[in-house]
Protein backbone atom coordinates (compact mmCIF):
# COMPACT_ATOMS: atom_id res chain seq x y z
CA UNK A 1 17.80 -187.95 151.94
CA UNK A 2 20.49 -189.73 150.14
CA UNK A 3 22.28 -187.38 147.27
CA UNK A 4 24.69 -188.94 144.74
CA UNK A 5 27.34 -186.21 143.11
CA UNK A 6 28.92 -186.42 139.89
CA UNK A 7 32.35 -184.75 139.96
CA UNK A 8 34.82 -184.39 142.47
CA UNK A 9 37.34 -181.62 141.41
CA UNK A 10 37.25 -178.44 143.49
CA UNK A 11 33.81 -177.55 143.77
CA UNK A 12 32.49 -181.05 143.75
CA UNK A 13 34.34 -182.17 146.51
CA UNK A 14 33.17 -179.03 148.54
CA UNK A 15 29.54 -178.78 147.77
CA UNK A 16 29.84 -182.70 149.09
CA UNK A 17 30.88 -181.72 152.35
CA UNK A 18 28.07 -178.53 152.36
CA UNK A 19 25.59 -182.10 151.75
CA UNK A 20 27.39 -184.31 153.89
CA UNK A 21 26.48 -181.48 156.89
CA UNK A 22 23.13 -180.82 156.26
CA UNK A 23 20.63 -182.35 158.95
CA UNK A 24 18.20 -183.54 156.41
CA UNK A 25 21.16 -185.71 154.20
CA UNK A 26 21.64 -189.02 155.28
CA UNK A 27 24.24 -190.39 152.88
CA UNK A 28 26.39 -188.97 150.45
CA UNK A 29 27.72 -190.91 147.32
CA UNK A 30 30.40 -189.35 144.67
CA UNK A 31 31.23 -190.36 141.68
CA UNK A 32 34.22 -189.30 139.24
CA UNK A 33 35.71 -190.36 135.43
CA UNK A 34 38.79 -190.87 137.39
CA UNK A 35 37.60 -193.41 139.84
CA UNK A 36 41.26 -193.01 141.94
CA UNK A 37 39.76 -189.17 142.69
CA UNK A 38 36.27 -190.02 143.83
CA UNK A 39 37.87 -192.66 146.14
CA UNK A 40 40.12 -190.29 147.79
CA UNK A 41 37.67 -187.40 147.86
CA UNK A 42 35.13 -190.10 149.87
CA UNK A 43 37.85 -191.21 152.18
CA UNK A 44 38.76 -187.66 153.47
CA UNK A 45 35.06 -186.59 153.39
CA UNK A 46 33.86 -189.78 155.12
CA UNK A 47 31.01 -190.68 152.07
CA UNK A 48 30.50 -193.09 149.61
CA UNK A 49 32.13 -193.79 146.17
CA UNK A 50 30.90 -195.98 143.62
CA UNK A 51 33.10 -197.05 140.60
CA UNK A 52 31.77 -194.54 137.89
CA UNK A 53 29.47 -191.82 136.96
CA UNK A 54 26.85 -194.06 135.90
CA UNK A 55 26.87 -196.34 138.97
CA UNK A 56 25.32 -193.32 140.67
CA UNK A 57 21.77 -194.17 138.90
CA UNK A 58 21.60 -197.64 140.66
CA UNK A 59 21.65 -195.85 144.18
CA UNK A 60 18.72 -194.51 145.34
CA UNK A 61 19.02 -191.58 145.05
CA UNK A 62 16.60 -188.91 146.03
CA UNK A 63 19.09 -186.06 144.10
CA UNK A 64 21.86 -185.51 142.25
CA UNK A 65 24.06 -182.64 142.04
CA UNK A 66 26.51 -182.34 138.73
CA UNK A 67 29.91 -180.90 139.31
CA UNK A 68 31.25 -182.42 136.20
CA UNK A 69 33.03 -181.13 133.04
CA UNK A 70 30.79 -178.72 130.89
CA UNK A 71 30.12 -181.76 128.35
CA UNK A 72 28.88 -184.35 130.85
CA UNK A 73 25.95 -181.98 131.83
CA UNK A 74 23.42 -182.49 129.38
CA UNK A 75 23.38 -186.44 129.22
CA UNK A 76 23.76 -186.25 133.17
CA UNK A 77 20.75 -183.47 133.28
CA UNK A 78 18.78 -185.94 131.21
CA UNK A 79 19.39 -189.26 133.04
CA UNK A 80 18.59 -187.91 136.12
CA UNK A 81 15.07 -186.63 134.84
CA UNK A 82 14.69 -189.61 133.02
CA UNK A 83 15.11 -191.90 136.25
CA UNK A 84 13.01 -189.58 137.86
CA UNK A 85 15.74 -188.17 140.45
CA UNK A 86 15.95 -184.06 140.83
CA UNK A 87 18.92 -182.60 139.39
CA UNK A 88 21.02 -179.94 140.17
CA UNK A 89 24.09 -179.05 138.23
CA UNK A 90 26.23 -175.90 137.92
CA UNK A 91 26.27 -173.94 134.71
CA UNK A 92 25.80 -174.26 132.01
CA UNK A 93 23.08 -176.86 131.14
CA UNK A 94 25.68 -177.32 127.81
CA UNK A 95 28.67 -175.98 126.50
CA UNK A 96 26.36 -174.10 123.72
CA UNK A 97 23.14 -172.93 123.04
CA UNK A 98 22.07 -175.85 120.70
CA UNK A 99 22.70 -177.97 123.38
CA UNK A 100 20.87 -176.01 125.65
CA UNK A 101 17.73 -176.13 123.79
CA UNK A 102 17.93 -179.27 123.10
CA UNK A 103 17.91 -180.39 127.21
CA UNK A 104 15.30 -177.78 127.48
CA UNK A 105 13.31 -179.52 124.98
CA UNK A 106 14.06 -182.82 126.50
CA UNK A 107 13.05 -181.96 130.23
CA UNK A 108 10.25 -179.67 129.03
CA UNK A 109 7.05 -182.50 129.35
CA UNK A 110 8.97 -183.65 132.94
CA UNK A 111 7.68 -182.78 136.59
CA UNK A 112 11.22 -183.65 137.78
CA UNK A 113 13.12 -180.39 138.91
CA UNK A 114 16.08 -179.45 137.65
CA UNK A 115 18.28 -176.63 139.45
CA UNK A 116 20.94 -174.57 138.08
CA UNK A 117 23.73 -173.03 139.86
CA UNK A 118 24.14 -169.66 139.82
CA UNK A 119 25.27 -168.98 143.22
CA UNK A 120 25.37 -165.30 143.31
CA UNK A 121 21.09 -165.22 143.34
CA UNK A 122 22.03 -166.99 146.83
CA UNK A 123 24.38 -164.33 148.01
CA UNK A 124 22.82 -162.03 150.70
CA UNK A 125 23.97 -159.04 149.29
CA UNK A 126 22.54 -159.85 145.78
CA UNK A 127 19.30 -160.97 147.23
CA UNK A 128 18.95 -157.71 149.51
CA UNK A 129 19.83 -155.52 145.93
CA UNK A 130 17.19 -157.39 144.52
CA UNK A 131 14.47 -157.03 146.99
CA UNK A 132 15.30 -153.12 147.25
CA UNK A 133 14.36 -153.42 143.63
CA UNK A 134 11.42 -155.30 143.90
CA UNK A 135 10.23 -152.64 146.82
CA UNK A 136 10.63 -149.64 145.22
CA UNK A 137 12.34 -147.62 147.30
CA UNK A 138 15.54 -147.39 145.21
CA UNK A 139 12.98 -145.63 142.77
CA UNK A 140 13.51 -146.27 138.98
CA UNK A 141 16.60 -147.97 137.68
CA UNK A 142 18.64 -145.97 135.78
CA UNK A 143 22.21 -148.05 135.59
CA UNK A 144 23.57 -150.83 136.79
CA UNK A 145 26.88 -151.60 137.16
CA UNK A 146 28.59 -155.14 137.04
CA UNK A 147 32.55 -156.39 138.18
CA UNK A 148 33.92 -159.68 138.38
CA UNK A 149 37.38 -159.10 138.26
CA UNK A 150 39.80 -162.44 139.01
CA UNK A 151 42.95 -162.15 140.55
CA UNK A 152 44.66 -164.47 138.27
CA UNK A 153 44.50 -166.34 135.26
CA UNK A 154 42.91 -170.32 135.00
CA UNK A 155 45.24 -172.80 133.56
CA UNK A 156 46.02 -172.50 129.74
CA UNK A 157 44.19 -175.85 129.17
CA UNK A 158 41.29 -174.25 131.33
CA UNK A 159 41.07 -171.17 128.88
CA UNK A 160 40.79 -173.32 125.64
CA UNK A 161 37.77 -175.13 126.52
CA UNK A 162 35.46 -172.67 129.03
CA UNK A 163 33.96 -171.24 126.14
CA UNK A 164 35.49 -167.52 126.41
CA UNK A 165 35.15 -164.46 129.02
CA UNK A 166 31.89 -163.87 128.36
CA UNK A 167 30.22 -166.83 128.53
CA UNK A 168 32.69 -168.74 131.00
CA UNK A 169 33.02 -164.72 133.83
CA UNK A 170 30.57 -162.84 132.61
CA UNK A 171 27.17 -165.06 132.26
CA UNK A 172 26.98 -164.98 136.23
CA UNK A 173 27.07 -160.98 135.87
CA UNK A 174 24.28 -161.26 133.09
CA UNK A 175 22.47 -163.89 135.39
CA UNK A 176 22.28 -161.07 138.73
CA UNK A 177 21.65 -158.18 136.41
CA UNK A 178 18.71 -160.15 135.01
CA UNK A 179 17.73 -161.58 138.94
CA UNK A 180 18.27 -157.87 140.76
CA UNK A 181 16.61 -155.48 138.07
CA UNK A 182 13.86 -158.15 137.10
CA UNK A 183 14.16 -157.05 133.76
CA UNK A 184 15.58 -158.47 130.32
CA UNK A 185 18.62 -157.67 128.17
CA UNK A 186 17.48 -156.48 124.57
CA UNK A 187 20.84 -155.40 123.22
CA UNK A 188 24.93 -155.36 124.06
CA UNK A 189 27.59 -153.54 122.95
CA UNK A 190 30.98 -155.31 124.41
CA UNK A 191 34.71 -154.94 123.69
CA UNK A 192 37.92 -157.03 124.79
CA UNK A 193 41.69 -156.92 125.02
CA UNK A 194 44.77 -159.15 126.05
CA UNK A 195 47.53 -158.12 127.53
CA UNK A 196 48.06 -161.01 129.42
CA UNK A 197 49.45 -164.44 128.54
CA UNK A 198 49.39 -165.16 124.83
CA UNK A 199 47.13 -168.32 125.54
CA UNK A 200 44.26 -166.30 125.63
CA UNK A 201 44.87 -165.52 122.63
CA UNK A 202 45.71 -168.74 121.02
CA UNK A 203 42.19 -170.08 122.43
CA UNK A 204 40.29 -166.78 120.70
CA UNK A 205 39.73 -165.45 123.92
CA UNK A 206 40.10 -161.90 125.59
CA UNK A 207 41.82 -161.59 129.34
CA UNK A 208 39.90 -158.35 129.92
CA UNK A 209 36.09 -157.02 128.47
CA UNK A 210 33.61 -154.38 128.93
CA UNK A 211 29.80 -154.41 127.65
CA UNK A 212 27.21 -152.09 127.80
CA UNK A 213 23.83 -153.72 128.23
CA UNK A 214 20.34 -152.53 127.46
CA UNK A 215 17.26 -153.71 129.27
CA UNK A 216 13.78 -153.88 128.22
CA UNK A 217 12.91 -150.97 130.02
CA UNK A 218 16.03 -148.25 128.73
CA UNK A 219 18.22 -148.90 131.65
CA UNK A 220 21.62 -149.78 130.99
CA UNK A 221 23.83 -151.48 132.72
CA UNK A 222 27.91 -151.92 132.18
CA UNK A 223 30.11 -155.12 133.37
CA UNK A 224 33.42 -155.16 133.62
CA UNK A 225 35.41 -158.48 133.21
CA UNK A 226 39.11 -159.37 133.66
CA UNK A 227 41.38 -162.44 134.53
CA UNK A 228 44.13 -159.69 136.14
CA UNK A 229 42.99 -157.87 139.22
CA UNK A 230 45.92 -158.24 141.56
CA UNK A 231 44.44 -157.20 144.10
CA UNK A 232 42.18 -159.86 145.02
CA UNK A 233 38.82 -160.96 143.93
CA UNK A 234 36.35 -158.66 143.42
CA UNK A 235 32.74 -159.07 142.52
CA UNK A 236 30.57 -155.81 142.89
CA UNK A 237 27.41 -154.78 142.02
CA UNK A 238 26.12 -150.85 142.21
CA UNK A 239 22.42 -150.75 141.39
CA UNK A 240 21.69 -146.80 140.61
CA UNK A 241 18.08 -145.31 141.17
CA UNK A 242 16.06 -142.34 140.89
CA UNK A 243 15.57 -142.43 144.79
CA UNK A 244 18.87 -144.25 145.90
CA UNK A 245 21.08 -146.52 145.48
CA UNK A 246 22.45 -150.19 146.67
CA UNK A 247 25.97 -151.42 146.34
CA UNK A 248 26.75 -155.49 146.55
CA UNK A 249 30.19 -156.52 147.62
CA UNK A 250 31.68 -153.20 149.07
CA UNK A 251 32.53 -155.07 152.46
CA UNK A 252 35.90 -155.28 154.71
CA UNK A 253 37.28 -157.61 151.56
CA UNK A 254 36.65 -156.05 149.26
CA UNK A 255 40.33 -155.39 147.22
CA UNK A 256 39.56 -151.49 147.33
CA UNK A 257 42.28 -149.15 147.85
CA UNK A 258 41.34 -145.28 148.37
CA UNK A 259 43.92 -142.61 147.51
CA UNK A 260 42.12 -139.99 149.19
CA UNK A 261 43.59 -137.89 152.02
CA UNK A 262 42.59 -139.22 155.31
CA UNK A 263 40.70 -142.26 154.31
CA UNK A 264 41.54 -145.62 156.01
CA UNK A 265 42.36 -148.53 153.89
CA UNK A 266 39.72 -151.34 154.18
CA UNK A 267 41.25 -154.03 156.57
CA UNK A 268 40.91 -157.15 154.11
CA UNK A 269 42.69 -159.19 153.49
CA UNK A 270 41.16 -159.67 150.19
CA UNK A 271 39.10 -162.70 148.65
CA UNK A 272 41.58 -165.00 146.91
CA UNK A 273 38.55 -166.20 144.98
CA UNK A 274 35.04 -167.08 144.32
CA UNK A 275 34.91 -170.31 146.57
CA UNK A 276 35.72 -168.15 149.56
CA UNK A 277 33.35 -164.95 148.53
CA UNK A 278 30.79 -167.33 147.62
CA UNK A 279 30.97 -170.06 150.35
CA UNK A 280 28.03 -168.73 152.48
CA UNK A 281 25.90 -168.74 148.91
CA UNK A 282 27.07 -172.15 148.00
CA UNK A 283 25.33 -173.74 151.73
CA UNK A 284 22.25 -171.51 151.09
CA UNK A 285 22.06 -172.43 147.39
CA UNK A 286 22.80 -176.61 147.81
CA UNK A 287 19.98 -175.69 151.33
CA UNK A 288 17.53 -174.51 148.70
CA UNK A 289 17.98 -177.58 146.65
CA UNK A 290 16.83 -180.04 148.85
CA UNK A 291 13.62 -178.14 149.14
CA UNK A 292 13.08 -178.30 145.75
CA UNK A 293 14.06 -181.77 145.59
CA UNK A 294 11.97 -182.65 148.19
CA UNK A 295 9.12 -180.63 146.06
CA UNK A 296 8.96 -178.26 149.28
CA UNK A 297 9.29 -175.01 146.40
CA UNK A 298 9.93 -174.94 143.00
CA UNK A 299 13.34 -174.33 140.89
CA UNK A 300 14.28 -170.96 141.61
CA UNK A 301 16.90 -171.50 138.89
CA UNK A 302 15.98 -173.65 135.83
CA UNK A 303 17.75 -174.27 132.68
CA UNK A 304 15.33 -171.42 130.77
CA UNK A 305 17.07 -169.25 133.14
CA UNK A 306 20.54 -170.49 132.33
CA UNK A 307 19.68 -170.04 128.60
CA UNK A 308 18.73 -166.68 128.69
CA UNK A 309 21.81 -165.61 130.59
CA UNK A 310 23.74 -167.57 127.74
CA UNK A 311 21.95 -165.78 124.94
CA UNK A 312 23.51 -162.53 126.49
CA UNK A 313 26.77 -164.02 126.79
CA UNK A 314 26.57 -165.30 123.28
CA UNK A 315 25.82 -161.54 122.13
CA UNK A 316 28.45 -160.14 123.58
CA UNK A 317 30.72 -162.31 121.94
CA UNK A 318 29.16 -161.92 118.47
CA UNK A 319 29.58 -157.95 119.35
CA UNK A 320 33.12 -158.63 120.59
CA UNK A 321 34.07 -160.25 117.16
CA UNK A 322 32.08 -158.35 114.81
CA UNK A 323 32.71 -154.86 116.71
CA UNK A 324 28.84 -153.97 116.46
CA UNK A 325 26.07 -153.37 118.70
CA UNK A 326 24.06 -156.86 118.62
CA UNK A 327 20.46 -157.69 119.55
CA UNK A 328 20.30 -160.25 121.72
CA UNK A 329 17.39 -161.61 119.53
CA UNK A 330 19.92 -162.22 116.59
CA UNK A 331 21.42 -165.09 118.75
CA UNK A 332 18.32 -166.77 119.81
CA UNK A 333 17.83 -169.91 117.96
């Protein structure tokens, strides 16, 4: 197979040498807006570059993955499916929900897949909660309980364009509490506070939140968001039953510390952040892809997913601003 990617910051440059590994890839080619990046990113990867983004669409491709800015993914989404070439590109589809419909709406007559990144659904822990679920044995749900707590702040410029806490942190918790419990969000009730730098709130932002969720079924579930958890990355999940119980992300990493008698600390050292908790997800997720754009399985993410994890997002913010419990039906368009 021969896979362009669009984007070579960070992520882009390491989900192309997850592709560049695979047995089944044949060529990699990247693309960047700043052509001097892609260049360097293919010379220490040992792949292609081409001159711009949309040189990628003469290249044969047989995917592409988008690890561009937020507001390249919908014309990049649509390109792809328009040329016919699978797509997958990390959340969000758009950098709102209008947008989002609007690719939805776009891509909706196509055969073409289109995969969106939510890594954690890829995790082994999240997929193990999940099929505990699914089972039965943990009973019925009666509360979940979501972290993703970061052990720093992202750059000031970073802040005033990822679209706030919620929708930016806590739409991957929103995704897995949707994915493990198999059920949907009907209401949320969420708070925030800074007490941070004062960028956060310049950009109308919060450093820290909490929101109470309420599924389709009575079970509630409560995530916990901040930018300021010195202790190291932590992402947890506790999934509470009538007939037990399964905990996501309580490994030798996790940034724990017990301050009761006799208890050894956990050996650590922590996660400095998501691209190290994550990396096994990231293979398995960019692994699945190429099934799906080989038409081996279908999307096992797709932008109606990404929307409805949004739509949560998007009510917790309205409930944030408005201090009120919201439905998540007021936000859907």
């Amino acid at each position: 197979m021969r896979l362009g990617l669009a984007g070579t910051g960070r992520i882009g440059t390491s989900h192309a040498e997850t592709l560049k590994s695979f047995d089944e890839v044949s060529s990699v080619v990247v693309a960047d807006v700043d052509a001097g990046r892609a260049q360097a990113a293919a010379a220490e990867l040992g792949v292609e570059a081409v001159a711009d983004i949309p040189s990628l669409f003469a290249s044969s491709l047989d995917g592409l993955v988008v690890t561009a800015a937020t507001d390249a993914h919908p014309e990049l989404i649509l390109k792809a499916v328009d040329a016919g070439i699978p797509v997958f590109c990390e959340k969000p589809v758009a950098a709102d929900i209008p947008g989002t419909l609007a690719v939805i709406d776009k891509i909706s007559g196509s055969d073409v897949p289109v995969q969106i990144g939510f890594q954690r659904r890829f995790d082994a822990g999240y997929a193990a909660a999940q099929a505990a679920v699914a089972s039965g044995e943990l009973g019925w749900l009666h509360t979940l309980r979501a972290t993703t707590l970061d052990p720093a702040p992202p750059p000031a410029e970073y802040v005033a364009h990822s679209g706030g806490l919620f929708r930016d942190c806590g739409v991957h918790d929103f995704d897995v509490v949707r994915f493990v419990s198999g059920r949907e969000v009907v209401e949320v009730y969420a708070v925030g506070a800074n007490k941070g730098e004062r960028f956060f709130v310049d950009a109308g932002d919060v450093d820290t939140a909490a929101a109470t969720l309420t599924l389709d079924d009575g079970t509630l579930a409560a995530v916990s968001l901040t930018r300021y958890n010195g202790a190291g990355y932590d992402v947890r999940l506790e999934v509470l039953g009538s007939a037990g119980n399964a905990v996501v992300g309580l490994d030798d990493r996790a940034p724990l510390t017990s301050v009761e008698p006799g208890v050894q600390p956990l050996p650590g050292p922590a996660y400095p952040g998501f691209m190290e908790r994550f990396r096994p997800a990231y293979i398995s997720e960019l692994k699945t892809f190429l099934d799906v754009a080989a038409r081996r399985v279908p999307s096992p993410c797709g932008a109606a997913d990404a929307l409805e994890a949004f739509y949560i997002a998007e009510a917790c913010e309205v409930s944030r601003r408005e201090r009120r419990p919201v439905r998540v039906d007021e936000v859907r368009v």
